[in-house]
Protein backbone atom coordinates (compact mmCIF):
# COMPACT_ATOMS: atom_id res chain seq x y z
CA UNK A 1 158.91 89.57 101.23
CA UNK A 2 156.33 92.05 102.05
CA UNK A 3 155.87 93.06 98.10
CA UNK A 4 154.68 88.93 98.36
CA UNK A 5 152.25 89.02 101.11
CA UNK A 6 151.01 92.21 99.20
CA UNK A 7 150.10 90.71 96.61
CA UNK A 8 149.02 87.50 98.22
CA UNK A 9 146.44 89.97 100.20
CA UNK A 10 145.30 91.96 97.06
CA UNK A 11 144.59 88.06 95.21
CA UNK A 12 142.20 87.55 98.15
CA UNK A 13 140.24 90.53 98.27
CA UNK A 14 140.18 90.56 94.15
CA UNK A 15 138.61 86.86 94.47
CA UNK A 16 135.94 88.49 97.21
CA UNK A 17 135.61 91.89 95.32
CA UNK A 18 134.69 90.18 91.52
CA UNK A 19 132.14 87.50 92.94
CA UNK A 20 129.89 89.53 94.96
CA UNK A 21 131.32 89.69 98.71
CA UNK A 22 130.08 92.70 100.90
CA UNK A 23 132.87 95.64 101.01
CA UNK A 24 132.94 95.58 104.75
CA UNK A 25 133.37 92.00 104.92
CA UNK A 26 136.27 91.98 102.53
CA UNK A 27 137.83 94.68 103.92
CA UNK A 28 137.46 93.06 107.35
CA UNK A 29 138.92 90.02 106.24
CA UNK A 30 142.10 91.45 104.91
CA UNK A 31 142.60 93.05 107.33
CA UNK A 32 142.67 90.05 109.69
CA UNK A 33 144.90 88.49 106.37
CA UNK A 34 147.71 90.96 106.67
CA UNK A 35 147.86 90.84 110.43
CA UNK A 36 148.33 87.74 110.25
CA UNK A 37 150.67 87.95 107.36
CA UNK A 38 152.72 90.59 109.60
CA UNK A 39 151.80 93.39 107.14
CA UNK A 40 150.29 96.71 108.37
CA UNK A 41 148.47 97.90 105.40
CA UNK A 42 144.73 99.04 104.69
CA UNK A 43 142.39 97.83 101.91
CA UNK A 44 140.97 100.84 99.85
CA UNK A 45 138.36 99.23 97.37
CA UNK A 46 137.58 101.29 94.42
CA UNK A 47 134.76 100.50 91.45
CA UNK A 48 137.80 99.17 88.97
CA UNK A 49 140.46 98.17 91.02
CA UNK A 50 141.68 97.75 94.50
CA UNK A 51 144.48 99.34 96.50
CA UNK A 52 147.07 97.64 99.02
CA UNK A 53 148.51 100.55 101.50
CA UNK A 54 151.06 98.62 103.23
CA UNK A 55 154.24 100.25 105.55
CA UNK A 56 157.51 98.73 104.61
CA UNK A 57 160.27 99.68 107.55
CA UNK A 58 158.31 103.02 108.11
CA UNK A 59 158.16 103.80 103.89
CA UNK A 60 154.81 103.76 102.77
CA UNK A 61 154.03 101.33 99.93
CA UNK A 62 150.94 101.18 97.66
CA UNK A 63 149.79 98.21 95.43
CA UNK A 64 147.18 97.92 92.96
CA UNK A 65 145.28 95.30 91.20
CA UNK A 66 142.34 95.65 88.44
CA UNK A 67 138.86 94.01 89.76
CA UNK A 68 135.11 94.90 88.63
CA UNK A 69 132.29 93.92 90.89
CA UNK A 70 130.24 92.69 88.14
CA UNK A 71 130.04 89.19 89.06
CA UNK A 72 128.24 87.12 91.52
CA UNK A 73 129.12 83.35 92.97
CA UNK A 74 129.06 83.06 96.51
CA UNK A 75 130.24 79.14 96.28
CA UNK A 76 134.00 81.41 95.46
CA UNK A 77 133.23 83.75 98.29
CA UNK A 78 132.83 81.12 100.64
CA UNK A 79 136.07 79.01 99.94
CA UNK A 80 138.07 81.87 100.09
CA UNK A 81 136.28 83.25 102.93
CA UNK A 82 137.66 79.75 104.96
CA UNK A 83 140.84 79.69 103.27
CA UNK A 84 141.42 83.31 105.68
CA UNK A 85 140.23 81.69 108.56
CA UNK A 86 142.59 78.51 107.72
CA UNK A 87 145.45 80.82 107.18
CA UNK A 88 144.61 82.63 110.50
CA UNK A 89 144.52 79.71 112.19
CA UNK A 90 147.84 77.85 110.92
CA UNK A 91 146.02 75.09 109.19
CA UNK A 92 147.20 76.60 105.71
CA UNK A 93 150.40 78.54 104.89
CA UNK A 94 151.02 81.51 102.27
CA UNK A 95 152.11 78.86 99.76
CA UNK A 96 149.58 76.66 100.19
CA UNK A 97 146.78 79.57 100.16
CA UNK A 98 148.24 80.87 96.70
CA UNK A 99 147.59 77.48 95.28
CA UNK A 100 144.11 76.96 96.47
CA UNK A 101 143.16 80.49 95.81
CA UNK A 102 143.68 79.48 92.31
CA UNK A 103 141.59 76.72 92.18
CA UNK A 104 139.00 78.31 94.04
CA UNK A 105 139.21 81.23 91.40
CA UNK A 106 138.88 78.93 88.20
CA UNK A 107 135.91 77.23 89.97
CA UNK A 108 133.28 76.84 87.27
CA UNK A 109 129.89 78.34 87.67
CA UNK A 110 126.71 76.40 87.68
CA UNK A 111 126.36 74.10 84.61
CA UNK A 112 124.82 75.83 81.92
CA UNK A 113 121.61 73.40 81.80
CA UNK A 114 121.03 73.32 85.48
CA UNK A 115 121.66 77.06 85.08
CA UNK A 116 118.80 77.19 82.12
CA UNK A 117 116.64 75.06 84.55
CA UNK A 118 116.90 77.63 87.33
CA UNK A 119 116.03 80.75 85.38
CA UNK A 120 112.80 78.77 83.76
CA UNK A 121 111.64 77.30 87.43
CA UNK A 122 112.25 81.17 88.78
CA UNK A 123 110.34 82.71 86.38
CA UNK A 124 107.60 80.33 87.09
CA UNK A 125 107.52 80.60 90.88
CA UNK A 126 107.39 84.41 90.16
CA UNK A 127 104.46 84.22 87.95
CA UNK A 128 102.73 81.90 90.49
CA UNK A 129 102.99 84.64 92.95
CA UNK A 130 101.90 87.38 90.80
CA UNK A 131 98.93 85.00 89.89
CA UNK A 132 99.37 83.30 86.92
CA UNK A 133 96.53 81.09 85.89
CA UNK A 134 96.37 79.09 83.10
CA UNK A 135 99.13 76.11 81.93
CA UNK A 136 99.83 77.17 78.35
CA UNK A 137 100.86 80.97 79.98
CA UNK A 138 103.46 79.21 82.65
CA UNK A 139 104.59 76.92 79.97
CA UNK A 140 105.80 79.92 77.87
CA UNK A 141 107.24 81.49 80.87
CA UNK A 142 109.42 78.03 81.61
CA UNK A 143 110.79 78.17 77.87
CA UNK A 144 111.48 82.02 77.62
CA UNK A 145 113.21 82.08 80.60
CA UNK A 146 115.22 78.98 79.97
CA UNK A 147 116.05 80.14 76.11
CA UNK A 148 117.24 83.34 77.85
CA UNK A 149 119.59 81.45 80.00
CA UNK A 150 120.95 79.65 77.59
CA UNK A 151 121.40 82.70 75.07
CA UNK A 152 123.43 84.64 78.46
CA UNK A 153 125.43 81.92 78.97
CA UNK A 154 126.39 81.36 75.11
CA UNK A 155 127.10 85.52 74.75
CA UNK A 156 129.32 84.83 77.70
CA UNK A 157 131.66 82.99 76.00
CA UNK A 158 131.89 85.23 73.08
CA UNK A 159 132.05 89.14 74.33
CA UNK A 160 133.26 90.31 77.35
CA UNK A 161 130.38 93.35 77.14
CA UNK A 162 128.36 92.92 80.72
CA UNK A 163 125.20 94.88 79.27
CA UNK A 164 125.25 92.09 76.35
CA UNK A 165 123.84 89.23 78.31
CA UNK A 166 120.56 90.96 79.64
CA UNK A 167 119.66 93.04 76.76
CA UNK A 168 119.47 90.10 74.56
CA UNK A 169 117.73 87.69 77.04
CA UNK A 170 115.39 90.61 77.43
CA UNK A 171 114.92 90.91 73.70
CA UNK A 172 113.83 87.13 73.28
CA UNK A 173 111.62 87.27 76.48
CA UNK A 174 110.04 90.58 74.21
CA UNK A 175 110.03 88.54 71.21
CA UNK A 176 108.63 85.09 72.54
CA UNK A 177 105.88 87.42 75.03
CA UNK A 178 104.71 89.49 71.36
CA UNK A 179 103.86 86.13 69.80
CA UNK A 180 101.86 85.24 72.47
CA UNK A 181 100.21 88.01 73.30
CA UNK A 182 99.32 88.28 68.84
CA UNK A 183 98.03 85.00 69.35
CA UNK A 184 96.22 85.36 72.26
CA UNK A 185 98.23 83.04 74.80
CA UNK A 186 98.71 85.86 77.63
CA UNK A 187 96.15 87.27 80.00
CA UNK A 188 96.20 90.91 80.59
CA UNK A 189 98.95 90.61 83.38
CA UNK A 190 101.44 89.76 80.53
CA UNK A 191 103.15 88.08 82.95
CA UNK A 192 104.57 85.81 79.99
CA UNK A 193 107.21 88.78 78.77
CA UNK A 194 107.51 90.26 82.68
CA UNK A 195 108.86 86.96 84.54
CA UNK A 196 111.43 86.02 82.49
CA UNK A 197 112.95 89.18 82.82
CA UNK A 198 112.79 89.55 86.64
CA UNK A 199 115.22 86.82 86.82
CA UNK A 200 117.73 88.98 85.05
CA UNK A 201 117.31 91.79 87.36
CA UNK A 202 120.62 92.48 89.13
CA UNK A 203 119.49 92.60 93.03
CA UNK A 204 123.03 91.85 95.01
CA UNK A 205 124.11 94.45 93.19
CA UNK A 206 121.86 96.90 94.31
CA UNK A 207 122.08 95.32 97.84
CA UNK A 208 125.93 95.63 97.67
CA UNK A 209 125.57 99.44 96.49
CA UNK A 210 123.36 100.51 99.43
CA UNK A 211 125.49 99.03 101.96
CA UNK A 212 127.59 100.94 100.66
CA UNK A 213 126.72 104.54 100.60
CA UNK A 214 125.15 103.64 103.65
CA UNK A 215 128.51 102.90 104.98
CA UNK A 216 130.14 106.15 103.55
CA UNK A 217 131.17 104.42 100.41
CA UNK A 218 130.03 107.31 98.30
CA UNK A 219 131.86 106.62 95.22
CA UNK A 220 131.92 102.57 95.13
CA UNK A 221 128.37 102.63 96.07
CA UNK A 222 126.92 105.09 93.43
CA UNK A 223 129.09 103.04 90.99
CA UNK A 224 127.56 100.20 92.04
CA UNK A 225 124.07 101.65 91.53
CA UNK A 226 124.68 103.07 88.40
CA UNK A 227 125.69 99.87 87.11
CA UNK A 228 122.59 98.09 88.77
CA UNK A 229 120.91 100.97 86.69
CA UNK A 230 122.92 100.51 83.45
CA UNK A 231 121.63 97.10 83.56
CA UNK A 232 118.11 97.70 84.42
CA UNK A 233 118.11 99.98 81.53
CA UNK A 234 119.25 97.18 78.93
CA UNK A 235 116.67 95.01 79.92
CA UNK A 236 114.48 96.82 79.55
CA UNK A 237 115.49 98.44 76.22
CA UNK A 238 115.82 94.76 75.57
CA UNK A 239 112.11 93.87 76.10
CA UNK A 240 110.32 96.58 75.21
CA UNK A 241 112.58 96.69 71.51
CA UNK A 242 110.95 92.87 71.24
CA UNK A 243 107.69 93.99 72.31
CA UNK A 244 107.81 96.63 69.69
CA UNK A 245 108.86 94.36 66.80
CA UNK A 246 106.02 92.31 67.13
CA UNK A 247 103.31 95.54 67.79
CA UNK A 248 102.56 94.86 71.38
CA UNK A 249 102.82 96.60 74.89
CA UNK A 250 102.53 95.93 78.02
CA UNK A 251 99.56 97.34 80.07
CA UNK A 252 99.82 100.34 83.01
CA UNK A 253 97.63 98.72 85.60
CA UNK A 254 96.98 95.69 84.82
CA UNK A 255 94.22 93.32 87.19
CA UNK A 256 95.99 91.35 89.72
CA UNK A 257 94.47 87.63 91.14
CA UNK A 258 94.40 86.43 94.68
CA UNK A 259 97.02 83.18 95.28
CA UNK A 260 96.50 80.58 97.77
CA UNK A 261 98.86 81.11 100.93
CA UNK A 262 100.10 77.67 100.25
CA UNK A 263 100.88 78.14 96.96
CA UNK A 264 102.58 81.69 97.36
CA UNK A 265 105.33 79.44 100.11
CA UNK A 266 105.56 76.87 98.44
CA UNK A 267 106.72 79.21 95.05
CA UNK A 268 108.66 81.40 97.19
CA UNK A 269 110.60 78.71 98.31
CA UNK A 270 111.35 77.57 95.13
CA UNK A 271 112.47 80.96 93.72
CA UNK A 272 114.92 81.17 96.85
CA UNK A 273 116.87 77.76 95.64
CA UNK A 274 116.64 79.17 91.85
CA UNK A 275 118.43 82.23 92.83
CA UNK A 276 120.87 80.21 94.83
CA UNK A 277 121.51 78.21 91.90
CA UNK A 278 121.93 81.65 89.94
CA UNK A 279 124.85 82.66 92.41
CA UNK A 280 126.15 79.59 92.86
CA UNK A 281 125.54 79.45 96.29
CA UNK A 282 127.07 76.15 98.30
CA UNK A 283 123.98 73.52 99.43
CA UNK A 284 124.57 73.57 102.73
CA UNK A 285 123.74 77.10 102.91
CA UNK A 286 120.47 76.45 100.96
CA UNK A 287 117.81 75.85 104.49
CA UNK A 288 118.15 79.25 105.44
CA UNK A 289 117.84 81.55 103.01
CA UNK A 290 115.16 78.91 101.74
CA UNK A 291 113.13 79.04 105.47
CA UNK A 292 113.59 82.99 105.39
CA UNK A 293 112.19 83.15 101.91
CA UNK A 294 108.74 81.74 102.61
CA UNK A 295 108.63 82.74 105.86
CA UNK A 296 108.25 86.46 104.30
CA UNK A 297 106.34 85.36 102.15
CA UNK A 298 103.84 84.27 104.54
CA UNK A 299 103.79 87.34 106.20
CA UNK A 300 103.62 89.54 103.03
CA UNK A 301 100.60 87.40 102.29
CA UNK A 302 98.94 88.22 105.51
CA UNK A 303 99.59 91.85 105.59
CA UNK A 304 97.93 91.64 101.51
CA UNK A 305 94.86 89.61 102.89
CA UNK A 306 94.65 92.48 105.74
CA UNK A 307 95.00 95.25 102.95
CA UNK A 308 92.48 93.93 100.48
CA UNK A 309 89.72 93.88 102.87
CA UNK A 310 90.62 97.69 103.90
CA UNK A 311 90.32 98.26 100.34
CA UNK A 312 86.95 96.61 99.77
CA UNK A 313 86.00 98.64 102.52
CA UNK A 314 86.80 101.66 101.38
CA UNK A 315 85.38 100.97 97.75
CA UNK A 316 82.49 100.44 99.29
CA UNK A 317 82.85 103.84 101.35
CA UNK A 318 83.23 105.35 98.31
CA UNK A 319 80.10 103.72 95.96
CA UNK A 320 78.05 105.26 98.88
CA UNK A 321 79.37 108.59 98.55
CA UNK A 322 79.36 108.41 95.23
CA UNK A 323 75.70 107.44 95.29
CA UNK A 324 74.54 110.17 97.37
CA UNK A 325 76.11 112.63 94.94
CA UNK A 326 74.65 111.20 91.59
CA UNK A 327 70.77 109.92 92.81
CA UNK A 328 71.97 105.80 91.84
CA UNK A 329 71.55 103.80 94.78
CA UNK A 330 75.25 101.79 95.37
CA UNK A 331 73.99 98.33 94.76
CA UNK A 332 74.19 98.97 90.56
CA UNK A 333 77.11 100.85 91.28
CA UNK A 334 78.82 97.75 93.00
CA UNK A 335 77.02 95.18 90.49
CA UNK A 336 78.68 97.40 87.51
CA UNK A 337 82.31 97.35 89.12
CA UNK A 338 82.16 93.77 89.68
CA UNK A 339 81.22 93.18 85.60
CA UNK A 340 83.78 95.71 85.28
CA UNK A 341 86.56 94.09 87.00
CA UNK A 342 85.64 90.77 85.61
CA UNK A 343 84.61 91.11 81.92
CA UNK A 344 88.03 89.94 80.70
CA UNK A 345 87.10 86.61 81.45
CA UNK A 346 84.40 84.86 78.85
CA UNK A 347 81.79 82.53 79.26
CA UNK A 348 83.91 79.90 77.50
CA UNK A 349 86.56 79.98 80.17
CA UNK A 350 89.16 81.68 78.09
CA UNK A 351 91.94 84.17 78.60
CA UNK A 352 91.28 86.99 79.78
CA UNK A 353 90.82 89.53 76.60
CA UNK A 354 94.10 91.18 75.24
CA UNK A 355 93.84 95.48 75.63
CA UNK A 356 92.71 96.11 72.42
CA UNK A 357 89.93 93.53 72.63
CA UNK A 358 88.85 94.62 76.08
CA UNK A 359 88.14 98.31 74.90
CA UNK A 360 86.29 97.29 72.50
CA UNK A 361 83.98 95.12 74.28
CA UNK A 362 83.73 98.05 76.50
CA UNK A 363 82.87 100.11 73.98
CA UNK A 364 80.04 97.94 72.83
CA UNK A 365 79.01 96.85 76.21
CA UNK A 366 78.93 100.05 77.90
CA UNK A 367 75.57 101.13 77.39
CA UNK A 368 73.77 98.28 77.95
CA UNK A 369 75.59 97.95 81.17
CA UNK A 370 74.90 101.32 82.39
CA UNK A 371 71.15 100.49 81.45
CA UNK A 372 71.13 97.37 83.62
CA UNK A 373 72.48 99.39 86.14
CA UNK A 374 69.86 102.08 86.02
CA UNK A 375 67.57 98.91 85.72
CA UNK A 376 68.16 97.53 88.82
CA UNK A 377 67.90 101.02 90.69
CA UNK A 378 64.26 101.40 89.48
């Protein structure tokens, strides 16, 4: 009997543990479980598998079951989650909670195409936010992203390797963000090969990790961070092996563009529900992570809007200094940043000019610059 409710208790916190629940939460909750199972017994989660220290008649009793926390779906956490608070109530017995933890276990993920649809409406909120601006740029974003969902969720079915997935998403984002950077379709922010991987980048995990050490979970929470890592490291070894294939990089600093408040919400918000769909979060939990999302958004914005005019500020602090130091008055010197900042941008209206094409306008454009500058002084 109690080698039963053992197990019963280590098939609930191995459903919590693989999908992405909070350690102190599951441990929490099984230990409300096996009180109310009669069991005495402690939950000792490890990265790999999870022990059971129960007391049988005063002998001490240890059980084990394999579990990796590589997986995410919070629509899992959640039933099981209520199926321990049905059990502690007496609405569901230990018979009747081994059946449903079952079901709730084999509980498919989001469909693949509303999954695809998510990743490509993420990755376009993101680049909204970062300031994309131009049609053809987003459009590319939308497909990349949604080809890359497709290609995780295909790999999926056919290797069980977890670094798989992201490195070749990451490697057609590279791929599909070289062509259009070689044929000019992506502005200096390259924000065409960046978005589509930020979808892929594994952030519950690196929540779930630094809970953890915070918590005194040394060794589950540096295993969790490596991981996080390991991952981090594939996409990117993913994109910048496409990038490479195709001769193309992607800038140090590149220029960043103002976004209307309204617009950076309104994308927030939609990012929010496209990672929900990504974890497979229930609906009715969607309003408030949703309301929280552009909320902070609309804060960050105002705390940006406050910071950019500090910085204009100081830059133009700084042309003054500058100007008593070199004998050019700091109107030229602002006039020549402002060219500067903006000369990726033709009079035609088209993309900004790729890296390559930029330093070379410089190059031929630099003197005659400087010359206007030293123009308007005199």
């Amino acid at each position: 009997m109690t080698e039963e409710r053992s197990e019963l208790s280590l098939a609930f916190a191995r459903v919590l543990f693989v999908n992405g629940q909070a350690t102190d939460q599951i441990v929490d909750s099984i230990r409300r479980l096996t009180s109310k199972l009669g069991l005495k017994a402690d939950l000792l989660p490890r990265w790999g598998e999870l022990q059971l220290r129960s007391e049988n008649e005063g002998t001490p009793q240890t059980a084990y079951v394999e579990a990796d926390p590589v997986g995410v779906d919070m629509d899992r956490v959640v039933s099981t989650m209520q199926a321990v608070a049905d059990i502690e109530t007496g609405r569901l017995s230990p018979e009747q909670a081994s059946k449903r933890l079952e079901e709730v276990a084999k509980a498919p993920p989001a469909p693949a195409w509303l999954f695809a649809l998510a990743a490509a409406a993420g990755a376009v909120a993101l680049a909204i936010i970062f300031g994309i601006q131009h049609e053809v740029t987003a459009l590319l974003i939308f497909l990349s992203a949604g080809a890359g969902a497709f290609v995780r969720r295909a790999i999926a079915r056919m290797s069980a390797n977890i670094f798989l997935q992201p490195f070749c998403a990451a490697l057609l984002a590279g791929l599909i963000g070289g062509l259009a950077v070689h044929y000019q379709l992506s502005t200096a922010l390259r924000l065409v090969v960046v978005c589509p991987c930020m979808v892929l980048v594994p952030g519950p995990h690196i929540l779930n990790g630094t809970i953890d050490l915070i918590g005194g979970r040394i060794h589950l929470g540096a295993a969790r961070l490596i991981y996080a890592a390991l991952v981090v490291v594939a996409i990117s070894t993913g994109l910048l092996l496409g990038l490479t294939l195709l001769d193309a990089s992607l800038p140090i600093d590149p220029p960043g563009h103002a976004v209307p408040l309204w617009l950076d919400v309104v994308a927030a918000g939609v990012a929010v529900v496209c990672y929900s769909v990504f974890f497979s979060t229930p609906l009715r939990m969607l309003p408030w992570p949703v309301a929280v999302g552009m909320l902070a958004h609309a804060l960050g914005c105002h705390d940006r809007a406050r910071g950019r005019r500090g910085n204009w500020g100081a830059g133009g602090l700084h042309r003054r200094r500058l100007a008593a130091h070199t004998g050019v008055s700091s109107r030229p010197l602002a006039v020549c940043g402002y060219r500067l900042r903006f000369r990726g941008l033709d009079d035609t209206g088209r993309l900004r000019l790729q890296d390559d094409e930029r330093t070379d306008a410089d190059r031929r454009h630099g003197a005659s610059d400087f010359g206007a500058c030293r123009g308007d002084d005199r």
